[in-house]
Protein backbone atom coordinates (compact mmCIF):
# COMPACT_ATOMS: atom_id res chain seq x y z
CA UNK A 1 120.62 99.41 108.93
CA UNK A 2 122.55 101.64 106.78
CA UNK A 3 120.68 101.40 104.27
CA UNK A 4 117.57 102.22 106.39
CA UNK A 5 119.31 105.76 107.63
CA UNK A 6 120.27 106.77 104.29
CA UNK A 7 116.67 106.67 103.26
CA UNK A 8 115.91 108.19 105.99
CA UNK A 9 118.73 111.11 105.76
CA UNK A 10 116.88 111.00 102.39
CA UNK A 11 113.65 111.70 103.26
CA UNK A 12 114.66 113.84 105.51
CA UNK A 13 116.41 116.30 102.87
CA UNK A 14 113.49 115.89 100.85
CA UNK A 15 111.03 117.30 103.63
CA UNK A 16 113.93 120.21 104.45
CA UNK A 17 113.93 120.81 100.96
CA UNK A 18 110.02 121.27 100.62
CA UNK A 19 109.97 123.42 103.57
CA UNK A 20 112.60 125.73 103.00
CA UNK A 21 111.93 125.78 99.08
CA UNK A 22 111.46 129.58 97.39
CA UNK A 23 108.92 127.92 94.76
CA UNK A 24 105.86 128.92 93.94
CA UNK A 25 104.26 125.34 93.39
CA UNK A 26 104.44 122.41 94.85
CA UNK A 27 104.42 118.90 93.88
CA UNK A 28 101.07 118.33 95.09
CA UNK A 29 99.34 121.77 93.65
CA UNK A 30 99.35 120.39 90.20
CA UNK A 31 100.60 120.63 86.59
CA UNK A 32 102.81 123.47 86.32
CA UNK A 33 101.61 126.82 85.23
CA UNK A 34 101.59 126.60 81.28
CA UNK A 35 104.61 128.66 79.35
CA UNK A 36 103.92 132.27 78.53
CA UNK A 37 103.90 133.42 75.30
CA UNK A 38 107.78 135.12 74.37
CA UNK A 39 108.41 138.15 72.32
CA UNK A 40 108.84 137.33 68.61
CA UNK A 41 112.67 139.37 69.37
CA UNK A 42 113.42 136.81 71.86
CA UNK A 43 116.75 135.02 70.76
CA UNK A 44 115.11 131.39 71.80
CA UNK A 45 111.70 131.66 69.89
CA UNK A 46 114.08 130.84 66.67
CA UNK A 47 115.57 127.73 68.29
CA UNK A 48 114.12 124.05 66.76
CA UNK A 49 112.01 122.64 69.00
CA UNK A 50 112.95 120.30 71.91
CA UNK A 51 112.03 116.80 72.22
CA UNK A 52 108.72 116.79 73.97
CA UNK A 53 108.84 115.85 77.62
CA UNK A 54 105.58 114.46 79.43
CA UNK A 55 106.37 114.25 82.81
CA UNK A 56 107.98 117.94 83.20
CA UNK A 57 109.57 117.86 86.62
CA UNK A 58 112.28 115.34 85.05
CA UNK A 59 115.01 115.27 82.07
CA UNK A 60 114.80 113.57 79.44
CA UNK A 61 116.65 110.99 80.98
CA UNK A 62 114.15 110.57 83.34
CA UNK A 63 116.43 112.00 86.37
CA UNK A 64 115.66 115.56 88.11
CA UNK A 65 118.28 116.89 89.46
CA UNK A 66 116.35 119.72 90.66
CA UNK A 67 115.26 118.36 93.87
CA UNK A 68 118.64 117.01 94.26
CA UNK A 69 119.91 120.51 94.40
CA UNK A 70 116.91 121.81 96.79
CA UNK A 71 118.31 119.28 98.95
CA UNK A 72 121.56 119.86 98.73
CA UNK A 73 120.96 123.80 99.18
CA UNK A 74 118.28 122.73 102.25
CA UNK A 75 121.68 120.59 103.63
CA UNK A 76 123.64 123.72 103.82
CA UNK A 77 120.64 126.20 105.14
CA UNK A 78 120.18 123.68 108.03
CA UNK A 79 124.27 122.99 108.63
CA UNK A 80 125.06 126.85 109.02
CA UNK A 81 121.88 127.26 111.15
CA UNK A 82 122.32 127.27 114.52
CA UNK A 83 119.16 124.56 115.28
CA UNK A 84 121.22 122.26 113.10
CA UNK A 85 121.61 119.92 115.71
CA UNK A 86 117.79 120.52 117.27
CA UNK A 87 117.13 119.95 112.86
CA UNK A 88 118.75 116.48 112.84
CA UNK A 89 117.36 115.40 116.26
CA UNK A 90 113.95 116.10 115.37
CA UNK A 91 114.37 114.37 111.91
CA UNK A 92 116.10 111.36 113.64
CA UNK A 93 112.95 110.90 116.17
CA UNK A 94 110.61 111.26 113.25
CA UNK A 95 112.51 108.20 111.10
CA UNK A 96 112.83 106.35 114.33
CA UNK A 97 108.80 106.57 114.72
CA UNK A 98 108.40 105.96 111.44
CA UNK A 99 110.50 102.74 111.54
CA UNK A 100 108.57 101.64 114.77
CA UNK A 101 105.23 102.30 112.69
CA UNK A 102 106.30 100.06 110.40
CA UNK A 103 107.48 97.41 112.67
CA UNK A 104 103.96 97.60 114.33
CA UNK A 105 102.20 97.29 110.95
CA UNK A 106 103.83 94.60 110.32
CA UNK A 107 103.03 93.24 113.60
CA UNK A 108 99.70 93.37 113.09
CA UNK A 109 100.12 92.25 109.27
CA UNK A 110 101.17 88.88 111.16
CA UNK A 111 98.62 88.62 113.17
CA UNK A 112 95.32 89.05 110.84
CA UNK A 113 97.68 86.31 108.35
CA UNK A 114 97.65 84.12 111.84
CA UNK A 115 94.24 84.87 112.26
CA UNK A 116 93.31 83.87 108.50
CA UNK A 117 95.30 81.13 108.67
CA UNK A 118 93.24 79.47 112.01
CA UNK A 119 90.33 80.48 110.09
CA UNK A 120 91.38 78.33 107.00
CA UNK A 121 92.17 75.44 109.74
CA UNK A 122 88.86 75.78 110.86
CA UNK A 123 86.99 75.88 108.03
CA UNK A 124 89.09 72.77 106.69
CA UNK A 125 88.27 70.80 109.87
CA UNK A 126 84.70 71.87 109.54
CA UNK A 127 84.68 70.73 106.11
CA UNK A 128 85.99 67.54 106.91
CA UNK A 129 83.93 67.21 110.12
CA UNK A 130 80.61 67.46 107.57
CA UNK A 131 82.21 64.62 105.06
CA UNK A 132 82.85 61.89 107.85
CA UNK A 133 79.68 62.51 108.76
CA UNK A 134 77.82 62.26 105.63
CA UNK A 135 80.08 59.53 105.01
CA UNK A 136 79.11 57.73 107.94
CA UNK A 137 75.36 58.18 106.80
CA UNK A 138 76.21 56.92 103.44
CA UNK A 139 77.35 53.62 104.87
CA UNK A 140 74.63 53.13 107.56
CA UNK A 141 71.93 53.65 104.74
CA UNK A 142 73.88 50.79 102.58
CA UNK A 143 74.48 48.83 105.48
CA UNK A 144 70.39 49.03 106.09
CA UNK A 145 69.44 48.05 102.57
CA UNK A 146 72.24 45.41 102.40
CA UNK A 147 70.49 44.19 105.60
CA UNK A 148 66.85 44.31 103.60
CA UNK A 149 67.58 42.79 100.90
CA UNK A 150 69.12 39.72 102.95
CA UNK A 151 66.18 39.75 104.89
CA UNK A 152 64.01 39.26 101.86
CA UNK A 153 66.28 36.82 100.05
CA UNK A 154 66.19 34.89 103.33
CA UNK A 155 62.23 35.17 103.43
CA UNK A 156 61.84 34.49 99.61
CA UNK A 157 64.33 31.46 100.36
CA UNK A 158 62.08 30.38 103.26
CA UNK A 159 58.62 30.61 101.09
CA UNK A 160 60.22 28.22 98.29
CA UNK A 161 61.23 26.08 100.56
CA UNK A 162 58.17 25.62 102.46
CA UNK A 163 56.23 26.08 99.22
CA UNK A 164 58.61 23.66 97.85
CA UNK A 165 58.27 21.20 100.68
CA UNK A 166 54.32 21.50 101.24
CA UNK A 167 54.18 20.77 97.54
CA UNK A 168 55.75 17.89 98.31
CA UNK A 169 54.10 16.48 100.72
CA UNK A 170 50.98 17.06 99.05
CA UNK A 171 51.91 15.17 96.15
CA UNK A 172 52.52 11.98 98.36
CA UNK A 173 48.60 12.45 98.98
């Protein structure tokens, strides 16, 4: 649960932060403006350069402690306002919806795996269903030829022996 409100409180500085920021760009407006040229008098132009830096918002490191102090200023803005308490309601209410989103999604994430999960039972069943049957075919159609080919054993046993026996009493003519 803790943990939960600190991400929260988090998010929370992070959206003050954004709102209350003096910059001219946002995170989501793009790559940063590229670097204007400097004067040729200009103390740093003479400075080696830096190890180059692809994702610009962070150090090299990989930290940026820039949004860390937006918050942190955004933290004191809203504590010496006088809404601060209206501020920390309204953020509150917005984590608490977002947690009960969440709960719902997963809700529902439960259900359609339920719902899969009948349809794999009845697609299994079905399955199954069409192999006793075909099965059950299989053995009828063996049990019918096992049944025809006694019947002709018995009838080509029955025509030797009457073949046999008329032979023989046609021989005692």
């Amino acid at each position: 649960m803790a943990q939960k409100c600190a991400i929260g409180f988090i998010s929370a500085i992070a959206a003050a932060s954004s709102s209350f920021s003096k910059s001219k760009f946002a995170a989501a407006d793009g790559p940063p403006p590229p670097p204007q040229h400097q004067a040729a008098s200009d103390p740093e132009s003479s400075a080696p350069p830096r190890a180059r830096n692809d994702n610009p918002r962070t150090s090299s490191g990989g930290f940026d402690p820039e949004a860390l102090e937006r918050g942190a200023k955004a933290l004191k803005e809203i504590n010496s306002s006088s809404y601060a308490k209206q501020v920390f309601e309204g953020i509150k209410q917005k984590e608490e919806t977002k947690q009960t989103e969440f709960a719902a999604k997963g809700q529902e994430y439960k259900a359609m795996q339920a719902q899969a999960e009948t349809e794999r039972q009845k697609v299994i069943y079905d399955e199954q269903k069409k192999l006793a049957q075909h099965q059950a075919q299989t053995k009828s159609q063996m049990a019918r030829y096992e049944d025809d080919l006694a019947r002709k054993r018995m009838q080509a046993c029955n025509f030797q022996h009457c073949f046999t026996t008329s032979r023989a009493s046609f021989s005692s003519f």
